[in-house]
Each structure stands twice: as structure tokens, then as C-alpha cells.
C-alpha atoms as a PDB file:
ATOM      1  CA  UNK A   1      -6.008  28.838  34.274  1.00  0.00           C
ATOM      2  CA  UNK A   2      -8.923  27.675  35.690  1.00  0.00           C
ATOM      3  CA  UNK A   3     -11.157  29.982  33.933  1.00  0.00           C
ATOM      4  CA  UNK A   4      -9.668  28.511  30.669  1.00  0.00           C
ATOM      5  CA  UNK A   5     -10.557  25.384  31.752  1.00  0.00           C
ATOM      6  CA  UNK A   6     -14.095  26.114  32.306  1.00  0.00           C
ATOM      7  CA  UNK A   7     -14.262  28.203  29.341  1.00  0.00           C
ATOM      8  CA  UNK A   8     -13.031  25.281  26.690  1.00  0.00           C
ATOM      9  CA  UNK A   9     -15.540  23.059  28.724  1.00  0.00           C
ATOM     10  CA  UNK A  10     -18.260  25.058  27.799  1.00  0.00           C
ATOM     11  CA  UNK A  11     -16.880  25.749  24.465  1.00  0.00           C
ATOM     12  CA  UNK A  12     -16.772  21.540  24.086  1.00  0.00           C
ATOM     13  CA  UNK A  13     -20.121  21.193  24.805  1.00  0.00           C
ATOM     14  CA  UNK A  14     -21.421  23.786  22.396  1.00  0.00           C
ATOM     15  CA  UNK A  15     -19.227  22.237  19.764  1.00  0.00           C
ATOM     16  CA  UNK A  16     -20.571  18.911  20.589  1.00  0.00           C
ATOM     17  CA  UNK A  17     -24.816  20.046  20.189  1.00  0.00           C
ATOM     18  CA  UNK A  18     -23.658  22.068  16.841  1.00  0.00           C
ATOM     19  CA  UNK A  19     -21.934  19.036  15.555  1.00  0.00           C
ATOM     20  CA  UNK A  20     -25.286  17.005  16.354  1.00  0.00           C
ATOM     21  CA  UNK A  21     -27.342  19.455  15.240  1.00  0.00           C
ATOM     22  CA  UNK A  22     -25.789  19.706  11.788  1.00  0.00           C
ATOM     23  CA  UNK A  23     -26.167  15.684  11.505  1.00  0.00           C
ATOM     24  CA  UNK A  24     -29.718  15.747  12.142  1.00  0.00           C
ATOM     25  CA  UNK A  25     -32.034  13.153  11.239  1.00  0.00           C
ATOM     26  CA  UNK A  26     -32.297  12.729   7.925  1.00  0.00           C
ATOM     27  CA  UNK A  27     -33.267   9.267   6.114  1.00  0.00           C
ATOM     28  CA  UNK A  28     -31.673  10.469   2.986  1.00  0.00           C
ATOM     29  CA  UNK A  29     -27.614  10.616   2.148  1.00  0.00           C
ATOM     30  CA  UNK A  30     -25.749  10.886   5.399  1.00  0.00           C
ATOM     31  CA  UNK A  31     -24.259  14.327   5.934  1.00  0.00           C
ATOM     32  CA  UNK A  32     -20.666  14.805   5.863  1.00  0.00           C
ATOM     33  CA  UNK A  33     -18.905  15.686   8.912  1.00  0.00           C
ATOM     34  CA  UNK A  34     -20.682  14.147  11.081  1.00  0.00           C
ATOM     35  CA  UNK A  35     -18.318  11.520  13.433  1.00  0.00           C
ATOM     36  CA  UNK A  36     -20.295   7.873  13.568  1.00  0.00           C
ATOM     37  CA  UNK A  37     -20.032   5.217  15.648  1.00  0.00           C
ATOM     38  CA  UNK A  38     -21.610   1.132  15.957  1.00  0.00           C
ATOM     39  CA  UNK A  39     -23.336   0.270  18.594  1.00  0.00           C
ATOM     40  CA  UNK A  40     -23.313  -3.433  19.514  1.00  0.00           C
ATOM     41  CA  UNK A  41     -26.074  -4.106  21.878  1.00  0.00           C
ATOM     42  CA  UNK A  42     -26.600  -7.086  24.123  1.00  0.00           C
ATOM     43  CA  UNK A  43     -24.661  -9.836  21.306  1.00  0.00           C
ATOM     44  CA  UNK A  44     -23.813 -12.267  24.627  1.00  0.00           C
ATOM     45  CA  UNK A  45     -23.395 -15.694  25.129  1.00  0.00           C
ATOM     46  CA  UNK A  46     -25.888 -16.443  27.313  1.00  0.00           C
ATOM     47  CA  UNK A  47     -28.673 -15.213  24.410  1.00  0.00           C
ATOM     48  CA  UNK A  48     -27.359 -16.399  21.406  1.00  0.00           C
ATOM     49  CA  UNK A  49     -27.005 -20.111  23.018  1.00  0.00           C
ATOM     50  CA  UNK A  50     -30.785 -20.255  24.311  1.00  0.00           C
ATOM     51  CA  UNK A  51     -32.277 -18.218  21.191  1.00  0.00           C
ATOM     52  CA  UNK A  52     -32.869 -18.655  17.282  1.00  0.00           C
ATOM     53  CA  UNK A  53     -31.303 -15.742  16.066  1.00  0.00           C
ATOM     54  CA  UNK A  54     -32.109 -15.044  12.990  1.00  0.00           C
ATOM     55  CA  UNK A  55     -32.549 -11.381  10.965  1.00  0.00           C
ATOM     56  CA  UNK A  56     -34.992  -9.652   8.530  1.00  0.00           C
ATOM     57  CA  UNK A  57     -33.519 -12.101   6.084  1.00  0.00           C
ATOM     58  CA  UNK A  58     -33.423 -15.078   7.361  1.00  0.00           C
ATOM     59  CA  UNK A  59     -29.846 -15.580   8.112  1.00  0.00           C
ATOM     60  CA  UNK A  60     -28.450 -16.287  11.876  1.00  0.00           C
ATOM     61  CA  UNK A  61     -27.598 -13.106  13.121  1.00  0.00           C
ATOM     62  CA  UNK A  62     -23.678 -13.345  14.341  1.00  0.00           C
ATOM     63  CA  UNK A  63     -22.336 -13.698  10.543  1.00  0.00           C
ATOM     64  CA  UNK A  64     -24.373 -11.315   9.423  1.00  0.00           C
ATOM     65  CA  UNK A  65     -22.981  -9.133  12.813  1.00  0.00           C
ATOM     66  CA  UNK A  66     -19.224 -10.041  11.857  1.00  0.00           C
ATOM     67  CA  UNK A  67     -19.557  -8.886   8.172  1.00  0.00           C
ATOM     68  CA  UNK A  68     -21.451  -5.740   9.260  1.00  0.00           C
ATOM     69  CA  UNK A  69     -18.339  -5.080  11.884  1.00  0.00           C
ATOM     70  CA  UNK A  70     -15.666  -5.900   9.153  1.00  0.00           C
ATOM     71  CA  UNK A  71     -16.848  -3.206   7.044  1.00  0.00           C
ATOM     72  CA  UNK A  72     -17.532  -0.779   9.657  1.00  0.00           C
ATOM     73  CA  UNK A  73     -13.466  -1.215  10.775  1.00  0.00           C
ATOM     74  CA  UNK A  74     -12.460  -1.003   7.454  1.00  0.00           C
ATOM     75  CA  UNK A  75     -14.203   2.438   7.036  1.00  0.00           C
ATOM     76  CA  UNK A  76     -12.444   3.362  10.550  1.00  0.00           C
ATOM     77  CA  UNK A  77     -15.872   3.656  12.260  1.00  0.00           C
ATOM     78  CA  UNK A  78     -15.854   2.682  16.515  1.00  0.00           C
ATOM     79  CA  UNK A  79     -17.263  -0.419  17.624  1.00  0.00           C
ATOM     80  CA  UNK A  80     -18.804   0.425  20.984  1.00  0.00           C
ATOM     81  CA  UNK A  81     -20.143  -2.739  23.291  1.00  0.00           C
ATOM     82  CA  UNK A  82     -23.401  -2.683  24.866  1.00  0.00           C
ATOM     83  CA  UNK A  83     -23.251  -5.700  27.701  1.00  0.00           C
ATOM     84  CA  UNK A  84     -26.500  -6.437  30.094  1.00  0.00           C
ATOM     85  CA  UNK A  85     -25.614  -6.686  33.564  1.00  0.00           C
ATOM     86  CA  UNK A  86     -28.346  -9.811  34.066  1.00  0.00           C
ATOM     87  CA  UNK A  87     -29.294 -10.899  37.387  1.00  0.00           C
ATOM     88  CA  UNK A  88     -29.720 -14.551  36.384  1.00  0.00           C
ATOM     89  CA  UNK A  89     -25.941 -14.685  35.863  1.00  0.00           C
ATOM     90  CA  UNK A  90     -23.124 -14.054  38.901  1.00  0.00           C
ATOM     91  CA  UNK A  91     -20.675 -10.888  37.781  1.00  0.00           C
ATOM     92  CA  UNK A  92     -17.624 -12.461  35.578  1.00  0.00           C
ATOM     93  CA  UNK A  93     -20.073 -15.562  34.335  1.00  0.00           C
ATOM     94  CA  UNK A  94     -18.630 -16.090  30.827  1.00  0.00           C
ATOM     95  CA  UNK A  95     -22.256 -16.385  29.204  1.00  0.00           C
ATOM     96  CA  UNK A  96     -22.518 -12.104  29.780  1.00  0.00           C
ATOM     97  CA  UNK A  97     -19.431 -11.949  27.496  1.00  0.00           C
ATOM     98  CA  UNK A  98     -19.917 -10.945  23.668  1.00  0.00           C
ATOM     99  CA  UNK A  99     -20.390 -14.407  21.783  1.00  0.00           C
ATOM    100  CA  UNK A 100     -16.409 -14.682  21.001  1.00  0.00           C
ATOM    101  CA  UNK A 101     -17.007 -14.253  16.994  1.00  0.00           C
ATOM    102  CA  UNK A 102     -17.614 -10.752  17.547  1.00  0.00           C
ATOM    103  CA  UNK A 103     -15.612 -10.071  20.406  1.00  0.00           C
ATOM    104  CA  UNK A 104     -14.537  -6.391  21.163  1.00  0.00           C
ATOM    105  CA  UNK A 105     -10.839  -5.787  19.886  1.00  0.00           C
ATOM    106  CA  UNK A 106      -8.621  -3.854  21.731  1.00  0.00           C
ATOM    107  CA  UNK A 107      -9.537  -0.537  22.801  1.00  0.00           C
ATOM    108  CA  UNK A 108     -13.108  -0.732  22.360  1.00  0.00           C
ATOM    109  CA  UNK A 109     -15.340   0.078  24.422  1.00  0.00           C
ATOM    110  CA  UNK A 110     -17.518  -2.053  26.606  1.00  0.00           C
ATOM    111  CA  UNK A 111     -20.706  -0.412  27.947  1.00  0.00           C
ATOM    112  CA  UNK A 112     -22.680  -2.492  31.071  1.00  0.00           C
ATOM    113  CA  UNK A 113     -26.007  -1.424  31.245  1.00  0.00           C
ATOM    114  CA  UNK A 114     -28.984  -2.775  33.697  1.00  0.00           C
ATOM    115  CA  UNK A 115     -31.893  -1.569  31.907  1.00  0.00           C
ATOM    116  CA  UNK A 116     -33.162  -1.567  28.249  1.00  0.00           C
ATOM    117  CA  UNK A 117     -32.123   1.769  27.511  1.00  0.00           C
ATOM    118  CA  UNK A 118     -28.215   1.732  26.642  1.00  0.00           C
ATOM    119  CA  UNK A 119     -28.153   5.183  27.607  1.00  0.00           C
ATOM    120  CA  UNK A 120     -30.031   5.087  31.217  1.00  0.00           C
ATOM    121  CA  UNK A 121     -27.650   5.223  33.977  1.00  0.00           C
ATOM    122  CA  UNK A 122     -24.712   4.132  31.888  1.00  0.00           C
ATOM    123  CA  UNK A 123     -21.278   5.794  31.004  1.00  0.00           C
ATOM    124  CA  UNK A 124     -22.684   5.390  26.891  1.00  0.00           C
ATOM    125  CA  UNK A 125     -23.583   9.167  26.605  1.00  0.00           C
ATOM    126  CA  UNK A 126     -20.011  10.081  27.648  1.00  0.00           C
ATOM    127  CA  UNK A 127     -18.384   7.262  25.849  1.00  0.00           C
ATOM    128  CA  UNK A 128     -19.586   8.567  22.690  1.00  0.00           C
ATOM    129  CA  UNK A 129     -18.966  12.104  23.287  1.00  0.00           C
ATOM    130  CA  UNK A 130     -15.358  11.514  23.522  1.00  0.00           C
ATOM    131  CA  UNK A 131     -15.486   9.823  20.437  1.00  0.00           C
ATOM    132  CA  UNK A 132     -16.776  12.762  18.936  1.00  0.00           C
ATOM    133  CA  UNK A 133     -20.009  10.961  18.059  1.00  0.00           C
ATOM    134  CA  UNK A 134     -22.886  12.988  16.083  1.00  0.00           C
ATOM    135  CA  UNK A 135     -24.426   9.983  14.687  1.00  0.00           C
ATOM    136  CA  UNK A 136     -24.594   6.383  15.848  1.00  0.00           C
ATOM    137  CA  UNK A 137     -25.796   2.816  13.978  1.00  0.00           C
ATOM    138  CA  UNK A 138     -27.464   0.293  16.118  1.00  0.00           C
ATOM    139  CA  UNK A 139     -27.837  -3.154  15.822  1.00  0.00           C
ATOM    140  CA  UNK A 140     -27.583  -6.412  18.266  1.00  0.00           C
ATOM    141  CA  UNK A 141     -30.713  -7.724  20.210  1.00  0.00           C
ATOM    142  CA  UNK A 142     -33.633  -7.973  21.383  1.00  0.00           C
ATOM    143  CA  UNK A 143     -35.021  -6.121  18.478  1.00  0.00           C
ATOM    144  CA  UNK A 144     -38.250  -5.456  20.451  1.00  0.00           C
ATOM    145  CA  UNK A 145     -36.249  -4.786  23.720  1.00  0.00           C
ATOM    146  CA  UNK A 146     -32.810  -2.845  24.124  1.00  0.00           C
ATOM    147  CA  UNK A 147     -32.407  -2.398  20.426  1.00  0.00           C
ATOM    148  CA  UNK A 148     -35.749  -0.601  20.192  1.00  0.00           C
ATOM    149  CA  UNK A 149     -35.261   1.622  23.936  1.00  0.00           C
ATOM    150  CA  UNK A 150     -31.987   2.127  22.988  1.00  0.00           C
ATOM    151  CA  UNK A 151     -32.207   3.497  19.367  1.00  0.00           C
ATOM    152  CA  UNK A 152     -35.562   5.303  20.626  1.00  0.00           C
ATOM    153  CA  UNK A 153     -33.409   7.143  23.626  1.00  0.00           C
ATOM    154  CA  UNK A 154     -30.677   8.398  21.228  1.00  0.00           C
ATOM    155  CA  UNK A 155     -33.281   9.936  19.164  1.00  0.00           C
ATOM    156  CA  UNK A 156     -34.355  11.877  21.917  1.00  0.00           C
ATOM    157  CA  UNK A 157     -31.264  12.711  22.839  1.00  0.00           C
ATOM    158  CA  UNK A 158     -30.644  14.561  19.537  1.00  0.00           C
ATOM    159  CA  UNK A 159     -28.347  11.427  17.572  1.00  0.00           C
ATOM    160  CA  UNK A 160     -28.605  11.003  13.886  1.00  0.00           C
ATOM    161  CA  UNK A 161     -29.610   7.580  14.521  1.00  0.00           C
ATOM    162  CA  UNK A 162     -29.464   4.775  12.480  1.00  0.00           C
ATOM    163  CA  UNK A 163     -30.783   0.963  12.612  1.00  0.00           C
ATOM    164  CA  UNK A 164     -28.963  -1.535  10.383  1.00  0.00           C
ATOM    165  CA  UNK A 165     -31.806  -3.363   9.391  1.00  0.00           C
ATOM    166  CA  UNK A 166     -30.517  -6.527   8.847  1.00  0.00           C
ATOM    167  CA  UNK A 167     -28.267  -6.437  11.589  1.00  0.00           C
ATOM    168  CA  UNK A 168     -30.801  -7.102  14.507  1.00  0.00           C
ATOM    169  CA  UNK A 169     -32.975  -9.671  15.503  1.00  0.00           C
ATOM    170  CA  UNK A 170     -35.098 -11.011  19.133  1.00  0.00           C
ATOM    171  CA  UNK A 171     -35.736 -14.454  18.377  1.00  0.00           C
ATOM    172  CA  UNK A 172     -38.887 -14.125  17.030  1.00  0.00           C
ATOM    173  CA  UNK A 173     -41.189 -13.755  14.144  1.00  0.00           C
ATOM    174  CA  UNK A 174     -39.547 -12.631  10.950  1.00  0.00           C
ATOM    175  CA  UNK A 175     -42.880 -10.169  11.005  1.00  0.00           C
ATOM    176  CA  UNK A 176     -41.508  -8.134  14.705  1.00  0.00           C
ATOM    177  CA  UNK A 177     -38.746  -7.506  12.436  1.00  0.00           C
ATOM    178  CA  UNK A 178     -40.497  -6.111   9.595  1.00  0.00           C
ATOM    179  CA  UNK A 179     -42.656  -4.127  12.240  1.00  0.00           C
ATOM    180  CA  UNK A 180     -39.818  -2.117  13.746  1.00  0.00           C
ATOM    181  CA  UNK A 181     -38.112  -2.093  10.512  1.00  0.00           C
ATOM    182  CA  UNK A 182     -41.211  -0.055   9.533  1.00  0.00           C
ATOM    183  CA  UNK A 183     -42.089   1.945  12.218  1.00  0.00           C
ATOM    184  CA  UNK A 184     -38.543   3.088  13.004  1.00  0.00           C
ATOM    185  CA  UNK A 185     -38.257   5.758  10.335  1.00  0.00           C
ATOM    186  CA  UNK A 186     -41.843   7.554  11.733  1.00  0.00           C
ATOM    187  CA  UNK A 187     -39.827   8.220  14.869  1.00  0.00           C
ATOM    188  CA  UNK A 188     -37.133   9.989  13.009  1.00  0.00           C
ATOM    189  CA  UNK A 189     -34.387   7.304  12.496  1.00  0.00           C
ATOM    190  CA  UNK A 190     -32.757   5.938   9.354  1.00  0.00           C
ATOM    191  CA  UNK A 191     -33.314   2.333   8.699  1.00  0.00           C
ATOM    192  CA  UNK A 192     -31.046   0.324   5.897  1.00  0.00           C
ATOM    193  CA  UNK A 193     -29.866  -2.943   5.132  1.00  0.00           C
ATOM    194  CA  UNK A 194     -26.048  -3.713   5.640  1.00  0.00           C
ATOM    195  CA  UNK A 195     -25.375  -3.633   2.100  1.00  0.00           C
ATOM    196  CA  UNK A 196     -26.799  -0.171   1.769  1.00  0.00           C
ATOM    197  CA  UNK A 197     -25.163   1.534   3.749  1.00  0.00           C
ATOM    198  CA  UNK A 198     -22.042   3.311   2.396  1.00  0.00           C
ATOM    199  CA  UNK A 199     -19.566   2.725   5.336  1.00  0.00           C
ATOM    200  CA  UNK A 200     -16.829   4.432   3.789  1.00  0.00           C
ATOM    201  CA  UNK A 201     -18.517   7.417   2.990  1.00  0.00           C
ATOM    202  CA  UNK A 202     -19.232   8.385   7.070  1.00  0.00           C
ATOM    203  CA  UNK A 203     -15.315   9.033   7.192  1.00  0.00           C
ATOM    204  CA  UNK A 204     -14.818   9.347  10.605  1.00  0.00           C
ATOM    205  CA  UNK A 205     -13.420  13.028  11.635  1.00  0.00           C
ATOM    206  CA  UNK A 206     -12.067  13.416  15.089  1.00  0.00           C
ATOM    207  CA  UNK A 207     -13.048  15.820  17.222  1.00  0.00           C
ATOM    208  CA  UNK A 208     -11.002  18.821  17.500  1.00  0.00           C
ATOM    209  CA  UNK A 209      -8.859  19.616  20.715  1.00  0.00           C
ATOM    210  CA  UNK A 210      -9.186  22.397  22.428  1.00  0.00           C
END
């Protein structure tokens, strides 16, 4: 029995790098098959109060987050929560909660992090590989902080990754936007406006049990 068990471990994880591996990267039509999920990174109180949030197009970035989410849940895609564990604030201060417009429903998951990087010593990489996820779409803030490490990391560690490009924002110029916007697809990622982005064609196939 406990050779099974080690053997459908393995098995899992070899499942898991194929079913990355057949996502890839590509900037074109998303592949089929591949399981997707929406990160929400760092959308908390205690930013959206002190900053200008605005996106690539001018609006304030929590409607444009809710509409983004809405369509995602229609299309049965995850909402995963990225949450930053900020020293300024004691543990439990309301202000690290998600700003309660787009507060996680339940049974999503809420990821604390302590550096940029969503993925760097966080529970995020195992979070997504129970969902089964091959490909995941970032958005939240700061654009030029834990959106940027975060979307950069999951390249690296083989994601189709995707950046909504309206759908982000750091309180600054409209032209930090446009820069990542650009240079996002030379490092491999996918980078599309809300409204281009066919949701419902992802599908979202759960992984198979062993």
C-alpha cells in the first residue's frame, strides 16, 4: 500500500509538469485543456484607501476588479487571494483584508505572503497544484511590485501566465502601466485587456484522481 502511495505521488507530479508543459506560453489562442486560475494580488484595504488606483484606462481599479471577477466565476475559473503580511499593520488589522467589494467568497483561497513574489515562501505553488492549475491570470497591485515579481516567478516556474491588462494598477503614472503592459510579453507572458479575454473558453477541467 505504501508503494502505491508513492507510486501515484510520483505519477501526480508527472501529470502535473505534462499538463503545464502542454499549456505553454503562448500569446496566441489559449490551449484547451489547460485548468486556469485568477490570481488576486495584494487588493487590501490599507492600499486602496491611501492610493489613486487607477488602470491602463483610466478607470479606478476595484470596479474594473469586480467585473473582471464576475466573469471569471461565471466561466467557473478559481479566484485565489494574494494578502501581504505588512509590518506596518498588527496581525488581524482590518486594513490587510481584501477591500470588501471584492472580498473572497467562500472556499477561496487566501494566500499571505511577506515578500513580492506570491510564490516565495508561500503555500501558492501548492494551492494551485491542487487546483489542477496549468495556467494562471494575474492582476491586483502594485503593478511595478508584487504584480510584476509575482507574474515574473510563475513564468519561471513553467505557468502559462497571463496579465489582465486592465486589471492592475500601482498608483502611478498611466505610462508604468503601459511599460509593463509592453514589456510583459518579451518575458514570455500573455498580456490582454478584460474584454479580450474569452473567459468561457478556458473551461476549467479538474484534475483527474488517482
Amino acid at each position: 500500500m505504501k508503494q502505491f502511495g508513492t507510486i501515484a505521488t510520483i505519477l501526480g507530479a508527472v501529470l502535473a509538469l505534462l499538463a503545464i508543459s502542454a499549456c505553454g506560453n503562448s500569446s496566441t489562442a489559449a490551449p484547451s485543456g489547460c485548468s486556469t486560475v485568477l490570481l488576486v494580488v495584494d487588493v487590501q484595504s490599507a492600499y486602496i484607501n491611501a492610493l489613486d488606483l487607477t488602470t491602463i484606462d483610466g478607470v479606478q481599479l476595484v470596479p474594473q476588479l469586480v467585473a473582471a471577477l464576475a466573469t471569471a466565476r461565471a466561466a467557473g475559473i478559481p479566484i485565489v487571494y494574494i494578502q501581504h503580511r505588512d509590518p506596518r499593520y498588527a496581525p488581524g488589522d482590518p486594513l490587510l483584508d481584501t477591500v470588501s467589494a471584492l472580498a473572497p467568497h467562500a472556499g477561496d483561497p487566501v494566500v499571505w505572503k511577506t515578500h513580492q513574489s506570491a510564490f516565495w515562501d508561500t503555500e501558492l505553488a501548492g494551492v494551485l497544484a491542487a487546483l489542477g492549475a496549468s495556467r494562471i491570470l494575474v492582476t491586483g497591485l502594485a503593478t511595478n511590485g508584487c504584480v510584476d515579481a509575482t507574474a515574473q516567478n510563475a513564468v519561471r516556474l513553467g505557468y502559462d501566465t497571463w496579465v489582465i491588462a486592465d486589471a492592475h494598477s500601482g498608483g502611478g503614472s498611466l505610462d508604468v502601466l503601459a511599460y509593463y503592459n509592453a514589456s510583459w510579453p518579451v518575458l514570455g507572458m500573455t498580456v490582454k485587456n478584460s474584454e479580450d479575454i474569452d473567459f468561457a473558453s478556458f473551461g476549467y477541467p479538474r484534475p483527474a484522481t488517482l
